[in-house]
C-alpha atoms as a PDB file:
ATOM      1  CA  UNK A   1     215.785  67.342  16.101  1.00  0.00           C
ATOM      2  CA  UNK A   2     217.575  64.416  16.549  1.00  0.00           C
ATOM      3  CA  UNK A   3     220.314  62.870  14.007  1.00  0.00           C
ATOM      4  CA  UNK A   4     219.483  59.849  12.249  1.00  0.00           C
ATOM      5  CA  UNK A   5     223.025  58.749  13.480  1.00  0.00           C
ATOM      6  CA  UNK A   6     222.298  58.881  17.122  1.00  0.00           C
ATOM      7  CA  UNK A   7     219.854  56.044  16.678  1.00  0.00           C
ATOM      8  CA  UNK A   8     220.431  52.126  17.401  1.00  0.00           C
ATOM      9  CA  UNK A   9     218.490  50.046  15.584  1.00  0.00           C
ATOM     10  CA  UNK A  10     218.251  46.348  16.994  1.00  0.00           C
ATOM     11  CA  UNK A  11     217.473  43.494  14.797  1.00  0.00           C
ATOM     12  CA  UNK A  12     216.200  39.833  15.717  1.00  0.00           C
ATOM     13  CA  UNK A  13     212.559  38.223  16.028  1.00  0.00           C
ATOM     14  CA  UNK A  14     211.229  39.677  19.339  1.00  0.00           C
ATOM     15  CA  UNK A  15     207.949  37.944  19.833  1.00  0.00           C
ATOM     16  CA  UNK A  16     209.743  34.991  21.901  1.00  0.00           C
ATOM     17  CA  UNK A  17     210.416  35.146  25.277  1.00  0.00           C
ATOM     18  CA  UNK A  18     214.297  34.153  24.123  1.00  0.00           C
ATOM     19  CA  UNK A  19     214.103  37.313  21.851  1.00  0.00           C
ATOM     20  CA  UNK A  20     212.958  39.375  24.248  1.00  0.00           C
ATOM     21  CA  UNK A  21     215.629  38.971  26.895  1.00  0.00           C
ATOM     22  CA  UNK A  22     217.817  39.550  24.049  1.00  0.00           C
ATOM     23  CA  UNK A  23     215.907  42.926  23.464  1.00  0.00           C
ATOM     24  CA  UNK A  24     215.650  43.742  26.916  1.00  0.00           C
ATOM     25  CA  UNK A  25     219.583  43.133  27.460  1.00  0.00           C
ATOM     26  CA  UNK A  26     220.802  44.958  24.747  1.00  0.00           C
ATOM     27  CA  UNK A  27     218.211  47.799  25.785  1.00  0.00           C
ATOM     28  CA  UNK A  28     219.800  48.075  28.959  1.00  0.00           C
ATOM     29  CA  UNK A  29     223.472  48.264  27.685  1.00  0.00           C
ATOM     30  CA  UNK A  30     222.569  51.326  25.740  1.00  0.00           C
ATOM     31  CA  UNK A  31     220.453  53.036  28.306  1.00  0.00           C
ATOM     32  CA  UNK A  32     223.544  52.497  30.608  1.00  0.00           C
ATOM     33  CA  UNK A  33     226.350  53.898  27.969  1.00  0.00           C
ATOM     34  CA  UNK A  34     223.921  56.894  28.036  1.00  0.00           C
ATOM     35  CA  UNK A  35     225.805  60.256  28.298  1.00  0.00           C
ATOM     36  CA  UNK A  36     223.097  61.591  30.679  1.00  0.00           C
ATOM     37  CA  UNK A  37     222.725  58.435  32.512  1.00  0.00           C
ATOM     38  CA  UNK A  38     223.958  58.651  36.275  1.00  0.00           C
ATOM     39  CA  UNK A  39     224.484  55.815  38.641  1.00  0.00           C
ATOM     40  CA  UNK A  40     221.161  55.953  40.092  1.00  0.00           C
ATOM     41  CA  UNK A  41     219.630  55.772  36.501  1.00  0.00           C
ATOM     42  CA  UNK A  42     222.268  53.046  35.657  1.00  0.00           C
ATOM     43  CA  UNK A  43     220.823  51.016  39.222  1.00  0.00           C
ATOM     44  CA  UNK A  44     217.406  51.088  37.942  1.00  0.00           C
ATOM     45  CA  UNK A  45     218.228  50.182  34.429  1.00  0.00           C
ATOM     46  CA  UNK A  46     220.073  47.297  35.583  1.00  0.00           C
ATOM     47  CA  UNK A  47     217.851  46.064  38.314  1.00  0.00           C
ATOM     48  CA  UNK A  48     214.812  46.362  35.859  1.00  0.00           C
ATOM     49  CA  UNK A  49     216.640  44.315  33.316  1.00  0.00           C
ATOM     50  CA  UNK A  50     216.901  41.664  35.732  1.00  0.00           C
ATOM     51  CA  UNK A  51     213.643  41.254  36.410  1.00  0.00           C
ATOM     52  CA  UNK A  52     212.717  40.917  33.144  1.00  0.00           C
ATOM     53  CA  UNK A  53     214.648  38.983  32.282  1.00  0.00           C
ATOM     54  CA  UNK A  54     214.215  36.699  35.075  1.00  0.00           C
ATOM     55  CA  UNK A  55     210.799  36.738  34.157  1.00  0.00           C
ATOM     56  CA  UNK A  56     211.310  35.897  30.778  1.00  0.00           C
ATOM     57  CA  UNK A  57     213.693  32.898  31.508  1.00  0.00           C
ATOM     58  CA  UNK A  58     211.198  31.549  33.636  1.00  0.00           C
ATOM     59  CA  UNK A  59     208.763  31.561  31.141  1.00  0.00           C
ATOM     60  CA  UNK A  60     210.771  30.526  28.276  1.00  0.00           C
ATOM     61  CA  UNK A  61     211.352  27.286  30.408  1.00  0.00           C
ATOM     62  CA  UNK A  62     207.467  26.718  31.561  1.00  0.00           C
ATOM     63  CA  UNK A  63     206.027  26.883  27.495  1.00  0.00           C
ATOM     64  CA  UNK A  64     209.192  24.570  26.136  1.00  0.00           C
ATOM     65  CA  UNK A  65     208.330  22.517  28.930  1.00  0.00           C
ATOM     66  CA  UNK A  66     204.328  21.972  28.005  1.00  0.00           C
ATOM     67  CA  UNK A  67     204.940  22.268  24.439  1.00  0.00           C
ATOM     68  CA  UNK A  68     207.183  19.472  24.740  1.00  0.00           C
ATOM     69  CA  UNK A  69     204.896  17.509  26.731  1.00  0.00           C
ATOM     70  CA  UNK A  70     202.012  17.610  24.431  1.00  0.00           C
ATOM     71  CA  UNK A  71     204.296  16.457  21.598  1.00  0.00           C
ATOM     72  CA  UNK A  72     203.971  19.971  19.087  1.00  0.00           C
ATOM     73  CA  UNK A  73     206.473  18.617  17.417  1.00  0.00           C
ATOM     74  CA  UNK A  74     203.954  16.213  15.874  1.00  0.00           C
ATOM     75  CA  UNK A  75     201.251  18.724  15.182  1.00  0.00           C
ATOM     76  CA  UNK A  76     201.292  19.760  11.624  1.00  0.00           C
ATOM     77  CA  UNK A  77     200.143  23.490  11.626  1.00  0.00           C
ATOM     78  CA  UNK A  78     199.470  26.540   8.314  1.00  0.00           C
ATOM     79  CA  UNK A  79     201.014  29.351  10.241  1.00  0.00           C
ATOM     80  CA  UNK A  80     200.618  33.333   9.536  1.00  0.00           C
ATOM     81  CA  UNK A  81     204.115  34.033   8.728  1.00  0.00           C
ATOM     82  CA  UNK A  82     204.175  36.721  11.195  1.00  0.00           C
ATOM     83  CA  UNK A  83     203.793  34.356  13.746  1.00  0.00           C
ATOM     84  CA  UNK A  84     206.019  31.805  12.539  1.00  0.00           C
ATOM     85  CA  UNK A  85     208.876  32.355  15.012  1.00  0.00           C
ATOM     86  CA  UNK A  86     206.780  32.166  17.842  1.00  0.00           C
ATOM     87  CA  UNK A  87     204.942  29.016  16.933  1.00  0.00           C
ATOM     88  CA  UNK A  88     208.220  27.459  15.481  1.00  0.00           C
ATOM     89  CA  UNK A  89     210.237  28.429  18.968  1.00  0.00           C
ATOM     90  CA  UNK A  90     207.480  26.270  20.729  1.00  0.00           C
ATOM     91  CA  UNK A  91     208.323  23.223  18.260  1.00  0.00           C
ATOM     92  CA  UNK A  92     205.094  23.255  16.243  1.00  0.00           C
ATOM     93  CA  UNK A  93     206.009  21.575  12.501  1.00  0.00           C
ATOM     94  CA  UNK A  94     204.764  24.678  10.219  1.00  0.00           C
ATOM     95  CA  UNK A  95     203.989  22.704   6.941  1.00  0.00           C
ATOM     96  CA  UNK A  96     202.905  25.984   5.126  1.00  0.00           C
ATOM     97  CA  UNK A  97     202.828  29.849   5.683  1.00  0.00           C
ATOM     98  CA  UNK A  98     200.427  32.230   4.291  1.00  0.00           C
ATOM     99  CA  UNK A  99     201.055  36.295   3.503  1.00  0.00           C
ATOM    100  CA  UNK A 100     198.546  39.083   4.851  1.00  0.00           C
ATOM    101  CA  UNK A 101     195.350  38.348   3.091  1.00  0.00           C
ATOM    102  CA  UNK A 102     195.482  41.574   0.858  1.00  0.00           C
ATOM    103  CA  UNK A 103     198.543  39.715  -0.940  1.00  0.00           C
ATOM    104  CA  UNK A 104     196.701  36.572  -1.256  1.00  0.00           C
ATOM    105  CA  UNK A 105     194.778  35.402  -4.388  1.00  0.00           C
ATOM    106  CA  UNK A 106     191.497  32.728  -4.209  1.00  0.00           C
ATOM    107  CA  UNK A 107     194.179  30.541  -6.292  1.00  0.00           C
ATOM    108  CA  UNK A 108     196.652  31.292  -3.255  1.00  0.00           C
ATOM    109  CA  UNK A 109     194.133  29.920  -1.058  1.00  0.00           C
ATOM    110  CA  UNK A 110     193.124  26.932  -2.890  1.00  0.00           C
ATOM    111  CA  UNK A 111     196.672  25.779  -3.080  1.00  0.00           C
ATOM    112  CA  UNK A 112     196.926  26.197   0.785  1.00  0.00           C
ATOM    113  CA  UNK A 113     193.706  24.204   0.961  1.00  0.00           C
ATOM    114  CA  UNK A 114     195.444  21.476  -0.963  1.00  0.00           C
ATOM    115  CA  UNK A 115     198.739  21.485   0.311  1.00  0.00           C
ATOM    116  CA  UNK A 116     197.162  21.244   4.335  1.00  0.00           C
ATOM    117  CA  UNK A 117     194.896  18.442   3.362  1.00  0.00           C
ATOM    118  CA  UNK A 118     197.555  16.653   2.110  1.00  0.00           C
ATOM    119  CA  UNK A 119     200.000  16.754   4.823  1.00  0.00           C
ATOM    120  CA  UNK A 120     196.771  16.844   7.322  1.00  0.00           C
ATOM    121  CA  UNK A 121     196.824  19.789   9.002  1.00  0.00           C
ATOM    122  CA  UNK A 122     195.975  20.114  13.005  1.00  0.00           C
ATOM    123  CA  UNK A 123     196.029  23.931  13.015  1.00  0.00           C
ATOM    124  CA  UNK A 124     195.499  27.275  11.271  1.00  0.00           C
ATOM    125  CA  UNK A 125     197.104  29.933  13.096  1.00  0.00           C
ATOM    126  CA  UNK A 126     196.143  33.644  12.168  1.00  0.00           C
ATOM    127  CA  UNK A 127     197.894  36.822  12.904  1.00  0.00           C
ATOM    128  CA  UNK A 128     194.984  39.415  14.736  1.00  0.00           C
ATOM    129  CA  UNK A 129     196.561  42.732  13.553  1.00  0.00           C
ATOM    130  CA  UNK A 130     196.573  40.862   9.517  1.00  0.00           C
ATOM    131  CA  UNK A 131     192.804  39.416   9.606  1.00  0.00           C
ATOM    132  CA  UNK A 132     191.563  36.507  10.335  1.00  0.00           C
ATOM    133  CA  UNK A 133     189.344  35.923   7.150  1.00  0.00           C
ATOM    134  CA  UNK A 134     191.885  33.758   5.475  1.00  0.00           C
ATOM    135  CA  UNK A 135     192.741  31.786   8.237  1.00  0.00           C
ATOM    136  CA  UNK A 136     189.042  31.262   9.243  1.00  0.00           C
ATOM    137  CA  UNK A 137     188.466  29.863   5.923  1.00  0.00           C
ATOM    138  CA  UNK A 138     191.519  27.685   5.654  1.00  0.00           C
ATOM    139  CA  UNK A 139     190.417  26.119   9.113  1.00  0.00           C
ATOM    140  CA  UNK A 140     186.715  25.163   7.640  1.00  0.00           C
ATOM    141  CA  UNK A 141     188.035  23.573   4.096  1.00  0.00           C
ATOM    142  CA  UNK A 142     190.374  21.453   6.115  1.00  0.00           C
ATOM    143  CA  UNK A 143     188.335  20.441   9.554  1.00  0.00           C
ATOM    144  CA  UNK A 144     191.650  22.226  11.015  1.00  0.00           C
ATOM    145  CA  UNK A 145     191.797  24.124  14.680  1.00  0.00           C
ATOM    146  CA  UNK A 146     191.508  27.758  13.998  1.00  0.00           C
ATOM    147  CA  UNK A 147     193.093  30.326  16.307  1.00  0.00           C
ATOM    148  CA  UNK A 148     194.283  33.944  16.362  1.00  0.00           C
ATOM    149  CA  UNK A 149     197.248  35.147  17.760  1.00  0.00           C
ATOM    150  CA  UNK A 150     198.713  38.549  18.453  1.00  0.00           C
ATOM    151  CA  UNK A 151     202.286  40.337  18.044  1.00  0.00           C
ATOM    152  CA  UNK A 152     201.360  43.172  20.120  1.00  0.00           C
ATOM    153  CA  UNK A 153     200.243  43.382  24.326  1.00  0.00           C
ATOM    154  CA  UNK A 154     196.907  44.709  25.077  1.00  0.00           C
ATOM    155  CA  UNK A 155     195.386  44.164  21.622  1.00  0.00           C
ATOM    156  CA  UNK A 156     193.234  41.062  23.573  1.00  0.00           C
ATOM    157  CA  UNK A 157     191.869  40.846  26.941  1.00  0.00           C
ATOM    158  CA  UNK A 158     194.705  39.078  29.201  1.00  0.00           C
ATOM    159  CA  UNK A 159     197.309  39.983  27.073  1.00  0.00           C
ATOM    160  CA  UNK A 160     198.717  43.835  29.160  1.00  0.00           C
ATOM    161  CA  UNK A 161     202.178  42.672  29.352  1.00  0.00           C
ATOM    162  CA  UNK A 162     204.603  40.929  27.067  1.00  0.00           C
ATOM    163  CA  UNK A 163     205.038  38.180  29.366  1.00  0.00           C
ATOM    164  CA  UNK A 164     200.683  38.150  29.502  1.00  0.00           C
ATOM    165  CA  UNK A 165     200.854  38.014  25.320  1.00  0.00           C
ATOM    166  CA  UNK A 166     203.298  35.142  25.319  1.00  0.00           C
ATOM    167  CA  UNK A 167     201.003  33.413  28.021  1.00  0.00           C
ATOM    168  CA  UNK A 168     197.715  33.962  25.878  1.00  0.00           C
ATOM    169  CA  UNK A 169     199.282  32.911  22.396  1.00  0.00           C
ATOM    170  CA  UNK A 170     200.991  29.652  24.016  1.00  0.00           C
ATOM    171  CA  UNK A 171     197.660  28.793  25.708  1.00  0.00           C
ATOM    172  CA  UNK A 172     195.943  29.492  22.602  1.00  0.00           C
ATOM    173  CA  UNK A 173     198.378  26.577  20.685  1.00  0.00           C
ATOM    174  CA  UNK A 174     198.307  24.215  23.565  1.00  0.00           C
ATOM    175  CA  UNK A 175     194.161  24.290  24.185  1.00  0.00           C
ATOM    176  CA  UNK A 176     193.852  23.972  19.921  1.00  0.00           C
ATOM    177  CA  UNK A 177     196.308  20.746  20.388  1.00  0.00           C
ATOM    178  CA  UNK A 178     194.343  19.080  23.147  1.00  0.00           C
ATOM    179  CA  UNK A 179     191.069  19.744  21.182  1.00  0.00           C
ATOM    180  CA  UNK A 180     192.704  18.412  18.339  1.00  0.00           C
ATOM    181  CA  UNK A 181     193.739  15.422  19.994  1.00  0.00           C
ATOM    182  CA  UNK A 182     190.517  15.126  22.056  1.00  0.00           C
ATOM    183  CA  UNK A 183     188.568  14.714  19.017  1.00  0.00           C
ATOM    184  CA  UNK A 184     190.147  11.538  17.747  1.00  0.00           C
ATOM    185  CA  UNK A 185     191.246   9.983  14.522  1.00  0.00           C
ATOM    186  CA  UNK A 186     187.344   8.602  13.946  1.00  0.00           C
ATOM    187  CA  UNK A 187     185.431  11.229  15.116  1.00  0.00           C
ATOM    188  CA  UNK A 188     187.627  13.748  12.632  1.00  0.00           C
ATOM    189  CA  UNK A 189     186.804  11.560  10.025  1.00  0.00           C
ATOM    190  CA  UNK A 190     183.271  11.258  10.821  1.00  0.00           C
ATOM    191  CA  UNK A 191     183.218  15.495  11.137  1.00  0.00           C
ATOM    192  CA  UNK A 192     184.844  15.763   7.473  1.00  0.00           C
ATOM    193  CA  UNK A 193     182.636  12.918   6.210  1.00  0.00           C
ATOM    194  CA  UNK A 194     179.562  15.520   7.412  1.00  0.00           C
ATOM    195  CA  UNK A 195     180.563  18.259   5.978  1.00  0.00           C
ATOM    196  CA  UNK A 196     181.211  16.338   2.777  1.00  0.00           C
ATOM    197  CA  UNK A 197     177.558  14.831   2.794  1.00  0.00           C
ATOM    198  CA  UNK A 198     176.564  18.031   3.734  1.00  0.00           C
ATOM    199  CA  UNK A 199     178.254  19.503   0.272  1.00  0.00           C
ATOM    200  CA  UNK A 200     176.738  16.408  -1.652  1.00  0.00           C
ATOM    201  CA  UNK A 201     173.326  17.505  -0.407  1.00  0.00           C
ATOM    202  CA  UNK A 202     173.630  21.284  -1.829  1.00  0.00           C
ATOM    203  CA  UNK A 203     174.726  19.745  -5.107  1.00  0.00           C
ATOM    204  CA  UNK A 204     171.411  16.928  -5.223  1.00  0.00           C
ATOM    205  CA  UNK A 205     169.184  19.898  -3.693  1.00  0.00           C
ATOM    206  CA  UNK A 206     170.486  21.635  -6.873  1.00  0.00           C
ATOM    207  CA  UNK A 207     169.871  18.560  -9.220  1.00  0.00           C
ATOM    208  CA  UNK A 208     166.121  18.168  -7.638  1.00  0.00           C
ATOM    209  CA  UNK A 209     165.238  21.608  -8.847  1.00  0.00           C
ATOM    210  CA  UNK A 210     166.890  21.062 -12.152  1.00  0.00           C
ATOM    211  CA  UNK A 211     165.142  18.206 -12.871  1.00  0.00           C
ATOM    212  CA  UNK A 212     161.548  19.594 -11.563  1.00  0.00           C
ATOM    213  CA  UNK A 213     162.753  22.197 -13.398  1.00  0.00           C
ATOM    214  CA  UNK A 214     162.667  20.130 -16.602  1.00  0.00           C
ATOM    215  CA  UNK A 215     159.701  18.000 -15.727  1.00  0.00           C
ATOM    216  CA  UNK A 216     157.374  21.297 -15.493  1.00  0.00           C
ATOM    217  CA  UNK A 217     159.272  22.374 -19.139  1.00  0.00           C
ATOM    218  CA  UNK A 218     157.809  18.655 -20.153  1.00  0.00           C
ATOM    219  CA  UNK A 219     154.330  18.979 -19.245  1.00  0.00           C
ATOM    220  CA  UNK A 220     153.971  22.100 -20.875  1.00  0.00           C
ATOM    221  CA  UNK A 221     155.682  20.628 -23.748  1.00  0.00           C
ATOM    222  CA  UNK A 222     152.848  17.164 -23.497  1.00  0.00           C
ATOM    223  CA  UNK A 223     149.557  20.336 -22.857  1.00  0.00           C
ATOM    224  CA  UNK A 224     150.634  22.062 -26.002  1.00  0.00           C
ATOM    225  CA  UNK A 225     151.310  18.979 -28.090  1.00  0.00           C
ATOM    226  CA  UNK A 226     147.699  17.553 -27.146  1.00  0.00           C
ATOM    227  CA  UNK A 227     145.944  20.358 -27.541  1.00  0.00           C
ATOM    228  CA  UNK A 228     147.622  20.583 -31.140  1.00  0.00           C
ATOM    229  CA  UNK A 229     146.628  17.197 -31.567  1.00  0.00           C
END
């Protein structure tokens, strides 16, 4: 087998483009320093790392750049904190972070729920490989932008590569801001003011049954007391 000395661990957020050429590069330098690695092997190493990393640079520049111009700097967003350095390299402001959802408490949630409406929260950003069920419901208290990102390629349709999964999570962000903006300052409000008349009707719905509830016990009450009488 092989010793536990011969391995190199690497440490560093990877799921940023910046992170990954920093992945990729340092990959390279060991697969190179290889005892068993020949000049041919060391050629292909080095031309692969290029590419990548070409690829990755080119990238990095094209999601700063459109992150940048729709302002996500501005955009107040409750972030998965396995996300959070991909959604903070892009510039979003992460007011709050959440745990996976088997950590979390309904107390846990509630606070969340309190803490987003107060700062007003644009965005709820879930992690797909730590459930979405948290997220989901964090997005419908506050009238927030829900989406679901992933930390792995190929775990969603479009996402085969790593330079695919940056692509899919970025556009993910960036179509949640537009909507968010889209919708407007009055037409928010008048979404949250629905959704608070629609909560006002459960509770009269509730005090219409009470009370027919306690007319019925009053009739009764009136037939027996008559027929006493």
């Amino acid at each position: 087998g092989r010793l536990l000395s011969d391995l190199v661990m690497l440490h560093g957020p990877w799921n940023t483009p910046d992170g990954a050429i920093s992945y990729i590069k340092n990959i390279t330098d060991i697969l190179c320093s290889h005892p068993k690695a020949n000049s041919t092997m060391v050629s292909y190493f080095k031309a692969q790392n290029a590419s990548l990393c070409s690829e990755m640079a080119e990238l990095s520049s094209e999601l700063k750049e459109e992150a940048e111009d729709l302002g996500a700097s501005s955009v107040k967003v409750i972030c998965m904190q396995w996300q959070v350095p991909f959604v903070a390299w892009l510039g979003f402001n992460i007011t709050a972070t959440f745990p996976p959802q088997e950590q979390m408490s309904p107390a846990d949630v509630e606070a969340l729920v309190a803490e987003g409406k107060e700062a007003g929260v644009a965005i709820v950003i879930d992690n797909l490989q730590s459930g979405t069920e948290v997220g989901t419901e964090l997005a419908r208290e506050l009238g927030a932008e829900h989406v679901v990102l992933t930390n792995f390629p190929g775990a969603l349709p479009g996402t085969k590569t790593l330079a695919d999964m940056f692509r899919y999570n970025a556009g993910q962000l960036f179509n949640a801001t537009k909507r968010w903006k889209a919708l407007g300052g009055q037409l928010r409000e008048l979404r949250n003011e629905i959704a608070r008349l629609r909560g006002q009707r459960t509770l009269l719905l509730g005090l219409t049954v009470g009370l027919a509830i306690v007319a019925v016990a009053e009739a009764v009450l009136l037939a027996l007391w008559r027929r006493k009488a």
